[in-house]
PDB file of N, CA and C in Angstrom:
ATOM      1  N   UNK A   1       0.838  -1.187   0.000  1.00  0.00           N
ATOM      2  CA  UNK A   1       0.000   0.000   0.000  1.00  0.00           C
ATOM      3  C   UNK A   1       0.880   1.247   0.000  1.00  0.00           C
ATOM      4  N   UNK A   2       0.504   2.363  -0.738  1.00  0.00           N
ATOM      5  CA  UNK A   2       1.609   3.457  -0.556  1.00  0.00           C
ATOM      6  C   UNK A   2       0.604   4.535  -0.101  1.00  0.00           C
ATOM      7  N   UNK A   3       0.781   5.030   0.907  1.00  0.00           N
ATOM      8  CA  UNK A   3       0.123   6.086   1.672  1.00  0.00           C
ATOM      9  C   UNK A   3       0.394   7.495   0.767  1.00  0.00           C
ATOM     10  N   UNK A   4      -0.269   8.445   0.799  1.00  0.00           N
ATOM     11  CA  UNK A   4      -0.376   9.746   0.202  1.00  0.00           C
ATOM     12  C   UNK A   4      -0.196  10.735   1.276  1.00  0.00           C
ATOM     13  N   UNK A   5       1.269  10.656   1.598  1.00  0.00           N
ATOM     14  CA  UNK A   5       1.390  11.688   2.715  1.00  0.00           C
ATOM     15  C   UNK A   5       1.045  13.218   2.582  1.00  0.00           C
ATOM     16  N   UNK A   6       1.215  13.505   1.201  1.00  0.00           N
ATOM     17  CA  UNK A   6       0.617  14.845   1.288  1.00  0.00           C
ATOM     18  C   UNK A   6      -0.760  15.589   0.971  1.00  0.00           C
ATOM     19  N   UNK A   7      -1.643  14.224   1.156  1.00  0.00           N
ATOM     20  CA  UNK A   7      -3.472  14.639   0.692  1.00  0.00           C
ATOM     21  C   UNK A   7      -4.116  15.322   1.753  1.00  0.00           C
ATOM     22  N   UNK A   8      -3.520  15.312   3.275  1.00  0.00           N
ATOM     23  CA  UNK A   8      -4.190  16.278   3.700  1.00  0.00           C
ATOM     24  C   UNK A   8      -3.632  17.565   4.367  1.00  0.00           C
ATOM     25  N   UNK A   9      -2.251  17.213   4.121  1.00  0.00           N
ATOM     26  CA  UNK A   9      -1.104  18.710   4.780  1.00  0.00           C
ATOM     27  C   UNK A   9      -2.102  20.372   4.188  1.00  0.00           C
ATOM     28  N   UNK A  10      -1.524  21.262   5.210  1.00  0.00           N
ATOM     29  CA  UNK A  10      -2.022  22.246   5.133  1.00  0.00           C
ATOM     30  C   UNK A  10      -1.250  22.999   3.150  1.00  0.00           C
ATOM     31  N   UNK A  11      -0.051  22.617   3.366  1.00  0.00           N
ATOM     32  CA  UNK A  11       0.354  23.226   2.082  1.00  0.00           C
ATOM     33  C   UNK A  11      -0.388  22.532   1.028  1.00  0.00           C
ATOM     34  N   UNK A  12      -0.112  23.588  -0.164  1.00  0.00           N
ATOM     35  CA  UNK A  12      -0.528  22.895  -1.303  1.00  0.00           C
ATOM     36  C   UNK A  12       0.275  22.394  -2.301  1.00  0.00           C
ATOM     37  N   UNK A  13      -0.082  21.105  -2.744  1.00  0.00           N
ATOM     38  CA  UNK A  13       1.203  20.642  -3.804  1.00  0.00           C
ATOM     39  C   UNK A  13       0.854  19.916  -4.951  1.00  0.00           C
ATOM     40  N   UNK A  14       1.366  20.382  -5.734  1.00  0.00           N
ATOM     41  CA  UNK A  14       0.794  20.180  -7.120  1.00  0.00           C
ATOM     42  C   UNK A  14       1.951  19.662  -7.829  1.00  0.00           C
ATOM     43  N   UNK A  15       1.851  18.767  -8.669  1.00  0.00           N
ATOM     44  CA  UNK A  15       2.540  18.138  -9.767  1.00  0.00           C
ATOM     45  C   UNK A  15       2.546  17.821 -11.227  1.00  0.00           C
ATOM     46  N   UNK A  16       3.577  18.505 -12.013  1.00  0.00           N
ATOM     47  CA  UNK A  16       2.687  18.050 -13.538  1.00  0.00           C
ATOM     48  C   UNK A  16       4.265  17.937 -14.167  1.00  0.00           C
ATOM     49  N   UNK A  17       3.712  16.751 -15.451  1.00  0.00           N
ATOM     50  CA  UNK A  17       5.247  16.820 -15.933  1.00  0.00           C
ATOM     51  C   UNK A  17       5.451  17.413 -16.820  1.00  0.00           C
ATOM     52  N   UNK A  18       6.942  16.701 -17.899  1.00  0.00           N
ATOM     53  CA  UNK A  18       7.633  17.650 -18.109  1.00  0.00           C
ATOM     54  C   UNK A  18       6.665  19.089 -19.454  1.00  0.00           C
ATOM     55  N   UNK A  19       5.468  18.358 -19.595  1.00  0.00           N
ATOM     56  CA  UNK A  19       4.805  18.842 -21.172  1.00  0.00           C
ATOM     57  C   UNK A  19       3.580  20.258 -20.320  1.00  0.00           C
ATOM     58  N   UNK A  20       4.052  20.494 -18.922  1.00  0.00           N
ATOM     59  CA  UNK A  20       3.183  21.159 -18.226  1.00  0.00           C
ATOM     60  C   UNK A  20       2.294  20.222 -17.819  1.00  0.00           C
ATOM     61  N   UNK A  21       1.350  19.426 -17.802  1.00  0.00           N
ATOM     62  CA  UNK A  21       0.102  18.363 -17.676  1.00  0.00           C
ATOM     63  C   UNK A  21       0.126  18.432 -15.837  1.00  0.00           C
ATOM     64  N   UNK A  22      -0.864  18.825 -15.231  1.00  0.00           N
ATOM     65  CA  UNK A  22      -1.086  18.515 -13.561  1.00  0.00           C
ATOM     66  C   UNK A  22      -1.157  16.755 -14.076  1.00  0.00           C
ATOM     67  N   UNK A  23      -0.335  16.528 -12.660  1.00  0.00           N
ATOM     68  CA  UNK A  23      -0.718  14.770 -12.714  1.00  0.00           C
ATOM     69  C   UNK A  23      -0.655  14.612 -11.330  1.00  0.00           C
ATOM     70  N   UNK A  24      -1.017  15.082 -10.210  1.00  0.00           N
ATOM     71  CA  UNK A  24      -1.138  15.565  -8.993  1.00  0.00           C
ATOM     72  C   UNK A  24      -1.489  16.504  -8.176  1.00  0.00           C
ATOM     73  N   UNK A  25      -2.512  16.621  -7.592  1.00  0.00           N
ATOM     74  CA  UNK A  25      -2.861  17.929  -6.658  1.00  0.00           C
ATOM     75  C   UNK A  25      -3.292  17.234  -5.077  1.00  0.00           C
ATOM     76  N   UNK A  26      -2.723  17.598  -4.250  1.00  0.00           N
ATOM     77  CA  UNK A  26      -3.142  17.103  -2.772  1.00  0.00           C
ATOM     78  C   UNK A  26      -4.354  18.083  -2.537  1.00  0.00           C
ATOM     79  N   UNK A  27      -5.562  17.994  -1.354  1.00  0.00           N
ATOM     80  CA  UNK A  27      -6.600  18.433  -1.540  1.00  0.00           C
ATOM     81  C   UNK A  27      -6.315  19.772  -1.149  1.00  0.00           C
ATOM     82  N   UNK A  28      -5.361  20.069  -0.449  1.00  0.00           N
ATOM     83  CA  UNK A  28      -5.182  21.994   0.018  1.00  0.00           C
ATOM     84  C   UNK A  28      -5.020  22.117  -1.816  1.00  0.00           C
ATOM     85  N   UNK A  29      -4.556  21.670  -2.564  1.00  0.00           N
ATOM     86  CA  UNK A  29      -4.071  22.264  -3.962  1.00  0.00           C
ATOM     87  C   UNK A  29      -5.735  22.585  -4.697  1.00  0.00           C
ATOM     88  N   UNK A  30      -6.079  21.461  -4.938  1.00  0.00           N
ATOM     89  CA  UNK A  30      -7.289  21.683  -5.366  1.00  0.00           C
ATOM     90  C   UNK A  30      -8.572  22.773  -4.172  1.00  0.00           C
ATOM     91  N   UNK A  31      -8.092  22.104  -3.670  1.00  0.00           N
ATOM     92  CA  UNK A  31      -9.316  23.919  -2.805  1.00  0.00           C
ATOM     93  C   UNK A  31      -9.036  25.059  -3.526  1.00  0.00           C
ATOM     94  N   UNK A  32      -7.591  25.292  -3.533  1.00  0.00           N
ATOM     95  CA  UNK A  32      -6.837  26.712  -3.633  1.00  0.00           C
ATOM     96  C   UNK A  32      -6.783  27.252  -4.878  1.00  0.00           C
ATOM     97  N   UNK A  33      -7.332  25.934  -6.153  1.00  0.00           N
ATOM     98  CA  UNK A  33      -7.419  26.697  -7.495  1.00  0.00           C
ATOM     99  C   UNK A  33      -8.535  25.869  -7.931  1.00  0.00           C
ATOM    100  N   UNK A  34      -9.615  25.802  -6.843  1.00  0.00           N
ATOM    101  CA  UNK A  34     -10.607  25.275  -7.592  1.00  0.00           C
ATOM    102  C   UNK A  34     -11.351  25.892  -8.463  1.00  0.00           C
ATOM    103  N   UNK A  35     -11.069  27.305  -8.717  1.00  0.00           N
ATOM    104  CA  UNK A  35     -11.833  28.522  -9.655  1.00  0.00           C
ATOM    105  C   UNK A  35     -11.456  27.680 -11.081  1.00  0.00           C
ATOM    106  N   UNK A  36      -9.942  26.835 -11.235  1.00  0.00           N
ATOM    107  CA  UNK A  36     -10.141  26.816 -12.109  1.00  0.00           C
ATOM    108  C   UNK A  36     -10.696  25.118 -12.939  1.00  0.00           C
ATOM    109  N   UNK A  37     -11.175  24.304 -11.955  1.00  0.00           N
ATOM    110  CA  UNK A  37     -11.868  23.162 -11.472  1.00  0.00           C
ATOM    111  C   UNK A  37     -10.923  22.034 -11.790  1.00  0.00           C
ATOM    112  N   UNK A  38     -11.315  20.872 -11.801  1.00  0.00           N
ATOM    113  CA  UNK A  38     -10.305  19.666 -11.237  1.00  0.00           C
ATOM    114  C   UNK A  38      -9.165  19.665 -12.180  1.00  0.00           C
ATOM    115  N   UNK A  39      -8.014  20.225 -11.842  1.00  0.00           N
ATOM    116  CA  UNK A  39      -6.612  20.132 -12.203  1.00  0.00           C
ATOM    117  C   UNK A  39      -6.115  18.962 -12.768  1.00  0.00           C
ATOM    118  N   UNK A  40      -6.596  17.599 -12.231  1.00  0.00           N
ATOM    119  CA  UNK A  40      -5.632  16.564 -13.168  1.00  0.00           C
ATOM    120  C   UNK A  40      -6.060  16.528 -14.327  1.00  0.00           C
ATOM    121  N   UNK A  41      -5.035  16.707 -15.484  1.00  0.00           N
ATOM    122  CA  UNK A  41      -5.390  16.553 -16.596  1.00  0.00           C
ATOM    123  C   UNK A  41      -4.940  17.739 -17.140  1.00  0.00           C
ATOM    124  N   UNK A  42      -5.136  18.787 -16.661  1.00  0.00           N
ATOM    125  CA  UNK A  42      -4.973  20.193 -17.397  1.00  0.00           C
ATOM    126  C   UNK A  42      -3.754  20.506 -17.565  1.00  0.00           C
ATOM    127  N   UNK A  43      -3.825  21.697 -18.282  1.00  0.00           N
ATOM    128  CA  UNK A  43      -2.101  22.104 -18.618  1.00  0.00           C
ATOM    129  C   UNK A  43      -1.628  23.309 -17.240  1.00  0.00           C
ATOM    130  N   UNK A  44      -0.981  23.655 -17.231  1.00  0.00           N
ATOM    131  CA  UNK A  44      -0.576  24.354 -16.409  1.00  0.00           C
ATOM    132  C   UNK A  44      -0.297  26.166 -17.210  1.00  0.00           C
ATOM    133  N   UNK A  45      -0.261  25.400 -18.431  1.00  0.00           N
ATOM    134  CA  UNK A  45      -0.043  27.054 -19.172  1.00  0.00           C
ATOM    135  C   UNK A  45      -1.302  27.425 -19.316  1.00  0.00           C
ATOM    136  N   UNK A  46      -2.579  26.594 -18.866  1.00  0.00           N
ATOM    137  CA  UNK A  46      -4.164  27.359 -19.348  1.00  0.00           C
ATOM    138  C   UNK A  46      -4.111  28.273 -17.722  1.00  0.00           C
ATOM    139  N   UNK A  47      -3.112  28.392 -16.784  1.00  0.00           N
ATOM    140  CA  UNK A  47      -3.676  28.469 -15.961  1.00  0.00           C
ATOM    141  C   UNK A  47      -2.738  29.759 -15.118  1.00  0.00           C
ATOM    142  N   UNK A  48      -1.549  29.975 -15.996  1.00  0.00           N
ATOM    143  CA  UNK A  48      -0.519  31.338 -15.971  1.00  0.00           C
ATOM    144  C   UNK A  48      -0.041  32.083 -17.290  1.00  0.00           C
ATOM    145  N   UNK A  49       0.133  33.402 -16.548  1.00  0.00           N
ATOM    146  CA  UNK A  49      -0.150  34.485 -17.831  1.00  0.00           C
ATOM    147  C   UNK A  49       1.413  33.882 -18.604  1.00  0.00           C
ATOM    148  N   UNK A  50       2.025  34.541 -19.606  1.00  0.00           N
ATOM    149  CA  UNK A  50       2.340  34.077 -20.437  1.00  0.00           C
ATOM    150  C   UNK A  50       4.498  34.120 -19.893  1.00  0.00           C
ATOM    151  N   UNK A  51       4.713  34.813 -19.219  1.00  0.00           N
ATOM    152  CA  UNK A  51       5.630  35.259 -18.106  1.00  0.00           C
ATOM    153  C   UNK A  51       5.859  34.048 -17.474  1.00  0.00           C
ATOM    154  N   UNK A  52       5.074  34.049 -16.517  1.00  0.00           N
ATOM    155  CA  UNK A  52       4.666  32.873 -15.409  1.00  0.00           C
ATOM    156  C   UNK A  52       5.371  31.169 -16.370  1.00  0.00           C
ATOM    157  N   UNK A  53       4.733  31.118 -17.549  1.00  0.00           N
ATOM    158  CA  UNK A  53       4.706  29.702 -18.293  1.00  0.00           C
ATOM    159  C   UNK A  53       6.089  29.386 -18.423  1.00  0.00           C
ATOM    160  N   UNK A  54       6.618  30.878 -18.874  1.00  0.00           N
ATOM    161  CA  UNK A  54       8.036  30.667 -19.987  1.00  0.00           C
ATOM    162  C   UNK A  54       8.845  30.446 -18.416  1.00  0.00           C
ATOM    163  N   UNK A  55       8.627  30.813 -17.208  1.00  0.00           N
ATOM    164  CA  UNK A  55       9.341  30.818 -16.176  1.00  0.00           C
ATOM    165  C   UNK A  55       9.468  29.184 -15.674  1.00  0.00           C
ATOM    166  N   UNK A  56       8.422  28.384 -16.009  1.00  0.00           N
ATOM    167  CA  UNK A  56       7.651  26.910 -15.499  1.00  0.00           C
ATOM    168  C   UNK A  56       8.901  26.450 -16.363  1.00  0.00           C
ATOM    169  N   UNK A  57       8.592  26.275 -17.797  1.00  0.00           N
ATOM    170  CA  UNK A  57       9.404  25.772 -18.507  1.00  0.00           C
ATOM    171  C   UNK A  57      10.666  25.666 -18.120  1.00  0.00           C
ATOM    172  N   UNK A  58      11.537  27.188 -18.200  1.00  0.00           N
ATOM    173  CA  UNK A  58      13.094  27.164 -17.865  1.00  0.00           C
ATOM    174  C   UNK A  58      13.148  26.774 -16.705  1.00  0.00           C
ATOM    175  N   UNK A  59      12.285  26.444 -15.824  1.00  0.00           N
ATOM    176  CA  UNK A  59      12.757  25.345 -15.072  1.00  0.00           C
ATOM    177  C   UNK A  59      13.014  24.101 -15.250  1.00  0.00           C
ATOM    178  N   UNK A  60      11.930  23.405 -15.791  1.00  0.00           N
ATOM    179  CA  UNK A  60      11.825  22.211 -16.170  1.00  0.00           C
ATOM    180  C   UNK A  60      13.066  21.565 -17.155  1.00  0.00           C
ATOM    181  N   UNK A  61      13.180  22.938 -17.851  1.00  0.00           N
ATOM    182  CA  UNK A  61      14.738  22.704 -18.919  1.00  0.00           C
ATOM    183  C   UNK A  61      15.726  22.804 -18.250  1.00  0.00           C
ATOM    184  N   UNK A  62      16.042  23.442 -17.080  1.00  0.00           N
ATOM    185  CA  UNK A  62      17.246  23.580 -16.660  1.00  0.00           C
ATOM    186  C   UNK A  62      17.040  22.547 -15.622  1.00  0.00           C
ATOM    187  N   UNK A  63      16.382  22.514 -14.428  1.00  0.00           N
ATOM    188  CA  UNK A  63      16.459  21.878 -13.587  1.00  0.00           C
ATOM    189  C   UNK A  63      16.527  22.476 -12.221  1.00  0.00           C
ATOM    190  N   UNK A  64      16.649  24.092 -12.580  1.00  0.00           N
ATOM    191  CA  UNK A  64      16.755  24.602 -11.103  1.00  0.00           C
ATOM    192  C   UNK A  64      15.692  24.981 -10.439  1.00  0.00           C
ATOM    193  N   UNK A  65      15.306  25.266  -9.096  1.00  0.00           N
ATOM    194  CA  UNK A  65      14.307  25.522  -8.031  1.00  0.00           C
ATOM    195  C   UNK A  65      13.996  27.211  -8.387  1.00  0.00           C
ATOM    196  N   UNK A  66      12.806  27.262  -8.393  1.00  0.00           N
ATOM    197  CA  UNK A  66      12.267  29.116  -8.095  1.00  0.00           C
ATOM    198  C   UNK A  66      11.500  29.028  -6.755  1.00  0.00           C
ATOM    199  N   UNK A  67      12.433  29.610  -5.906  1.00  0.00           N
ATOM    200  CA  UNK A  67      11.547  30.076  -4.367  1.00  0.00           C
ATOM    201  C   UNK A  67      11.355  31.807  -3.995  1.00  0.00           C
ATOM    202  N   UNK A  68      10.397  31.748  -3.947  1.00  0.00           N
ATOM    203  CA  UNK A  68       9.614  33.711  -3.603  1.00  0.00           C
ATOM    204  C   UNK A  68       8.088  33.635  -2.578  1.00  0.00           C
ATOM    205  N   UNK A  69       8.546  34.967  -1.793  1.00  0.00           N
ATOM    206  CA  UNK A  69       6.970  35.055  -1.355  1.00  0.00           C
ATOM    207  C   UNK A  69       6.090  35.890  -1.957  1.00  0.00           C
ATOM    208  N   UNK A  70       4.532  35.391  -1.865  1.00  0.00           N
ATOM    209  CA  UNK A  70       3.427  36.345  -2.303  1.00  0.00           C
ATOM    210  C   UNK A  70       2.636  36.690  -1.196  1.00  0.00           C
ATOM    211  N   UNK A  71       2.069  37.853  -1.277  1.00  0.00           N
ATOM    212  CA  UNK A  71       0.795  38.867  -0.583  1.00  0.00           C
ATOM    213  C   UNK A  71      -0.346  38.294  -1.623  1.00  0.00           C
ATOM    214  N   UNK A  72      -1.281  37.798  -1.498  1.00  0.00           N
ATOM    215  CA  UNK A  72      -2.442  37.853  -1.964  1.00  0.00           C
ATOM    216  C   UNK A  72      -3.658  37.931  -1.005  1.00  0.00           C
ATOM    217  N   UNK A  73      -4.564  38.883  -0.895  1.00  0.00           N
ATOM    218  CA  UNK A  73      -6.080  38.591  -0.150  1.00  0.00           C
ATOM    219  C   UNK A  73      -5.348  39.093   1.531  1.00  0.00           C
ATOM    220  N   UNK A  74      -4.356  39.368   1.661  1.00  0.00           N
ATOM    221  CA  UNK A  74      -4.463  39.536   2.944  1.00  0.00           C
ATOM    222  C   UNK A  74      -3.723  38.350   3.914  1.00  0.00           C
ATOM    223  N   UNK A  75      -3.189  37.736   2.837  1.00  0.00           N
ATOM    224  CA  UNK A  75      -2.113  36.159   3.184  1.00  0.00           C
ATOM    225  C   UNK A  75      -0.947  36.273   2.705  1.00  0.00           C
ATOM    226  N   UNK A  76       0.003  36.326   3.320  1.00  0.00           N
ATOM    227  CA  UNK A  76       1.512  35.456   2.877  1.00  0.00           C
ATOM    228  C   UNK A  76       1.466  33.776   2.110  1.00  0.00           C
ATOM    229  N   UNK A  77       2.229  33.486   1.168  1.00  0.00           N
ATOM    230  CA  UNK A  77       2.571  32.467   1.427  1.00  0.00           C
ATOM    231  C   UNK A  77       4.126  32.206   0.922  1.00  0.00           C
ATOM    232  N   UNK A  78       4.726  31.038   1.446  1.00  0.00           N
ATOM    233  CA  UNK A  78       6.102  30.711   0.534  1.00  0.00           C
ATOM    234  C   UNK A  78       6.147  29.877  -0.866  1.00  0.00           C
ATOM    235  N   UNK A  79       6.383  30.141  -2.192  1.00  0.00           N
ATOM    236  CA  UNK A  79       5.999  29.304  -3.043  1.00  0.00           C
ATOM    237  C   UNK A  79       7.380  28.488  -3.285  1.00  0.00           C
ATOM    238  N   UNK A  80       7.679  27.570  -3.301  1.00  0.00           N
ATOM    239  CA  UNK A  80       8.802  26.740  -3.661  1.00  0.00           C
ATOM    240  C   UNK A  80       8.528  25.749  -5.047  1.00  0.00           C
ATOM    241  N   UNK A  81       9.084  26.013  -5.955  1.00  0.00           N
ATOM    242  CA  UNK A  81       8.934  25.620  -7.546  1.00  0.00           C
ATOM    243  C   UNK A  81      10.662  24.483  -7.802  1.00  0.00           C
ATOM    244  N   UNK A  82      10.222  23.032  -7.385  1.00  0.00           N
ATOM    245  CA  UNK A  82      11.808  22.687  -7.659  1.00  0.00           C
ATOM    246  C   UNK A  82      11.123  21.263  -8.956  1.00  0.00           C
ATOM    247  N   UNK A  83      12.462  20.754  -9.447  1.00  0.00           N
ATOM    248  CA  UNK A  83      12.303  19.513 -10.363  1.00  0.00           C
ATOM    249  C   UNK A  83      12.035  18.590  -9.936  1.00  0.00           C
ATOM    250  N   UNK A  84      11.046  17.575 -10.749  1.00  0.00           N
ATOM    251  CA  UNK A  84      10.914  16.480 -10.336  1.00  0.00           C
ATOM    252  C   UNK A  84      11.560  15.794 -11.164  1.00  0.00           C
ATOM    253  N   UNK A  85      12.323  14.600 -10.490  1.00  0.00           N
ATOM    254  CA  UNK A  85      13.091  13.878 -11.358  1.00  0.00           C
ATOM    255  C   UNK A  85      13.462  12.459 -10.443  1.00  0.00           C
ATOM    256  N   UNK A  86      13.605  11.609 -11.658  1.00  0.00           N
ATOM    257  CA  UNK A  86      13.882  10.134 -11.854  1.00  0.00           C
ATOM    258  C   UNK A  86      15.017   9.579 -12.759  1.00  0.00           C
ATOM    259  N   UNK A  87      16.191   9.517 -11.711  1.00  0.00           N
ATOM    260  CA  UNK A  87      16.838   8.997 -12.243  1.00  0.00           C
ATOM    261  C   UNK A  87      17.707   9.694 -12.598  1.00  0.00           C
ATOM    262  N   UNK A  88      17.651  10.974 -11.956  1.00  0.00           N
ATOM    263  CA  UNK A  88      18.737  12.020 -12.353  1.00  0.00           C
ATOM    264  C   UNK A  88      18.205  13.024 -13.551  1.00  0.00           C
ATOM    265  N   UNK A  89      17.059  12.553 -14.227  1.00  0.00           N
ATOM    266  CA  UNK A  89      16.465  13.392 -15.479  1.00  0.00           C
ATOM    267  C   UNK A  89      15.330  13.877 -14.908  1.00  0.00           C
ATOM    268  N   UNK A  90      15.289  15.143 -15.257  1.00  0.00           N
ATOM    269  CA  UNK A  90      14.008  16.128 -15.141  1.00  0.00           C
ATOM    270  C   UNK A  90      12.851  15.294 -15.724  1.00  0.00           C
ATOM    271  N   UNK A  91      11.399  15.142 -14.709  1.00  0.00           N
ATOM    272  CA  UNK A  91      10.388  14.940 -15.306  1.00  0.00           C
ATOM    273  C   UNK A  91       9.314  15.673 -15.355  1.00  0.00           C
ATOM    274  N   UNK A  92       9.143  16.811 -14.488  1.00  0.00           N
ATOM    275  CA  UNK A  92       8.132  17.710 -14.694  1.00  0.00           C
ATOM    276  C   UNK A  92       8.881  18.533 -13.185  1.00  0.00           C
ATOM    277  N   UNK A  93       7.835  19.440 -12.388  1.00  0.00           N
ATOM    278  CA  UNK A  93       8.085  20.457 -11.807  1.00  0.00           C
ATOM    279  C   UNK A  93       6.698  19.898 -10.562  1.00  0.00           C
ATOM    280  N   UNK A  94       7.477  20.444  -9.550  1.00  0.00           N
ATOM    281  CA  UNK A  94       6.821  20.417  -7.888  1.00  0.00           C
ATOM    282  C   UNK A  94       6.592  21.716  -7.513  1.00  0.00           C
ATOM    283  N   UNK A  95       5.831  22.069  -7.263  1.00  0.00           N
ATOM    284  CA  UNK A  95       5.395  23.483  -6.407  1.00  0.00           C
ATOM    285  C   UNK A  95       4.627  23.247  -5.334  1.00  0.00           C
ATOM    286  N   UNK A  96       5.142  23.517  -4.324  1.00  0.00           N
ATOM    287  CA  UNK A  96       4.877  23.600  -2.883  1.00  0.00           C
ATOM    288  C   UNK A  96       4.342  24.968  -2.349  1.00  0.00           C
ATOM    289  N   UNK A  97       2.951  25.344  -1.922  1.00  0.00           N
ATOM    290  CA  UNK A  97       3.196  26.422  -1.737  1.00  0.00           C
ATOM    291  C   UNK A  97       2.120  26.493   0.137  1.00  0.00           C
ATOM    292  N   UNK A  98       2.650  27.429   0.796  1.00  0.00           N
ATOM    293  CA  UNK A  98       2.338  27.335   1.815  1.00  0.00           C
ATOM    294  C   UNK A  98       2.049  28.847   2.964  1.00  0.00           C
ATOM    295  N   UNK A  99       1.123  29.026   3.604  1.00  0.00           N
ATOM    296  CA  UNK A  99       0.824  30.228   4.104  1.00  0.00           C
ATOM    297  C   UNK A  99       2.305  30.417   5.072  1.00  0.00           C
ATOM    298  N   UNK A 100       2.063  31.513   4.918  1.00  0.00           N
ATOM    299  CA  UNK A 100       3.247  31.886   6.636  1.00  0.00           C
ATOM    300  C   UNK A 100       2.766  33.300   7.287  1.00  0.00           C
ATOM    301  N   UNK A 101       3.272  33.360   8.444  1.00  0.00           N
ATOM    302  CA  UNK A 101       2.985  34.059   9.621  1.00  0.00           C
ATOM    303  C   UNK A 101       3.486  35.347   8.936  1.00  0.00           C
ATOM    304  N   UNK A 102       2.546  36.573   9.101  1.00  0.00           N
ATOM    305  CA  UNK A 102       3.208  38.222   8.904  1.00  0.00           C
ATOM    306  C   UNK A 102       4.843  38.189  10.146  1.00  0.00           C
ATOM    307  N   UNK A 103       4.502  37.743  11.234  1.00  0.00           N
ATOM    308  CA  UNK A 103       5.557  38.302  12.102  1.00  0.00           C
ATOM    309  C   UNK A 103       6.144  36.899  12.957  1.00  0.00           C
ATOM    310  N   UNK A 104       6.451  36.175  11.588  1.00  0.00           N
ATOM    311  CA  UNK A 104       7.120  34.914  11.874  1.00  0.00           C
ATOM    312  C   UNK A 104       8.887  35.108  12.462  1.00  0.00           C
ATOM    313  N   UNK A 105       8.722  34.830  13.727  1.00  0.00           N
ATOM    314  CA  UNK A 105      10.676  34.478  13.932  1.00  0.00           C
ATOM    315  C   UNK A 105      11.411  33.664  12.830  1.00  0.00           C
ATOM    316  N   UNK A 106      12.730  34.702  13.201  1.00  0.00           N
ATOM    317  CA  UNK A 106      14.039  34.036  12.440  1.00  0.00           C
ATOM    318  C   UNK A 106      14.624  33.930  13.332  1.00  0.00           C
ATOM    319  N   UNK A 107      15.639  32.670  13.360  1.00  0.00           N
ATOM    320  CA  UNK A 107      16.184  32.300  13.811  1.00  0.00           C
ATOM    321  C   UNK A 107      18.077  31.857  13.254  1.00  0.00           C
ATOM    322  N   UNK A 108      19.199  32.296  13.709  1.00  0.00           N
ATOM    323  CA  UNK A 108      19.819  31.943  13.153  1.00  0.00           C
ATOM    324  C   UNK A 108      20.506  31.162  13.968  1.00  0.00           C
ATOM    325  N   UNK A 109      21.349  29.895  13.458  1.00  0.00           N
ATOM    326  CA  UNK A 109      21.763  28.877  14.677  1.00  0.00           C
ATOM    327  C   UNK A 109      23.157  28.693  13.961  1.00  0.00           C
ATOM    328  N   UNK A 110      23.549  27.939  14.701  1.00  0.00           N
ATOM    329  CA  UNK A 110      25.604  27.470  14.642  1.00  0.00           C
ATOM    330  C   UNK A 110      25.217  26.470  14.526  1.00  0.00           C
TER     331      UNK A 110
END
């Protein structure tokens, strides 16, 4: 049996490979873009302006992570955009994205 550890975490996480295609959404994911209704299956470019896509891609081509925060509605969150891969080869793209605290501690440690 393989458990779905991330179907009910508060973050949201979404998965699609390398052609853009969602082939994964845990249920915080689908709440959070249900405007644009059930994600598996869809492309990911029907669903960012044209900026946003070409940004998805050069990831997916290169292989490197995009991490930034957004303000939307009155929420923080952290978005983390890294590769998914098997075997050492890029297969599509992970985005993790997750609320955070306005007046969250930092901490720096040794």
């Amino acid at each position: 049996m393989i458990t779905d550890y991330w179907k009910e975490t508060a973050a949201a996480v979404t998965v699609c490979d390398k052609s853009g295609v969602v082939i994964y959404c845990n249920d915080r994911s689908a709440e959070q873009f249900a405007k644009y209704g059930d994600l598996l299956g869809k492309n990911l470019k029907d669903c960012h302006n044209s900026s946003s896509w070409e940004k998805i891609c050069q990831l997916m081509e290169t292989g490197d992570s995009n991490i930034y925060t957004i303000e939307k509605k009155g929420v923080k969150k952290l978005i983390h955009q890294m590769p998914w891969r098997e075997d050492g080869e890029v297969k599509g793209l992970i985005e993790i994205s997750f609320e955070l605290p306005f007046d969250m501690p930092h901490f720096v440690r040794e």
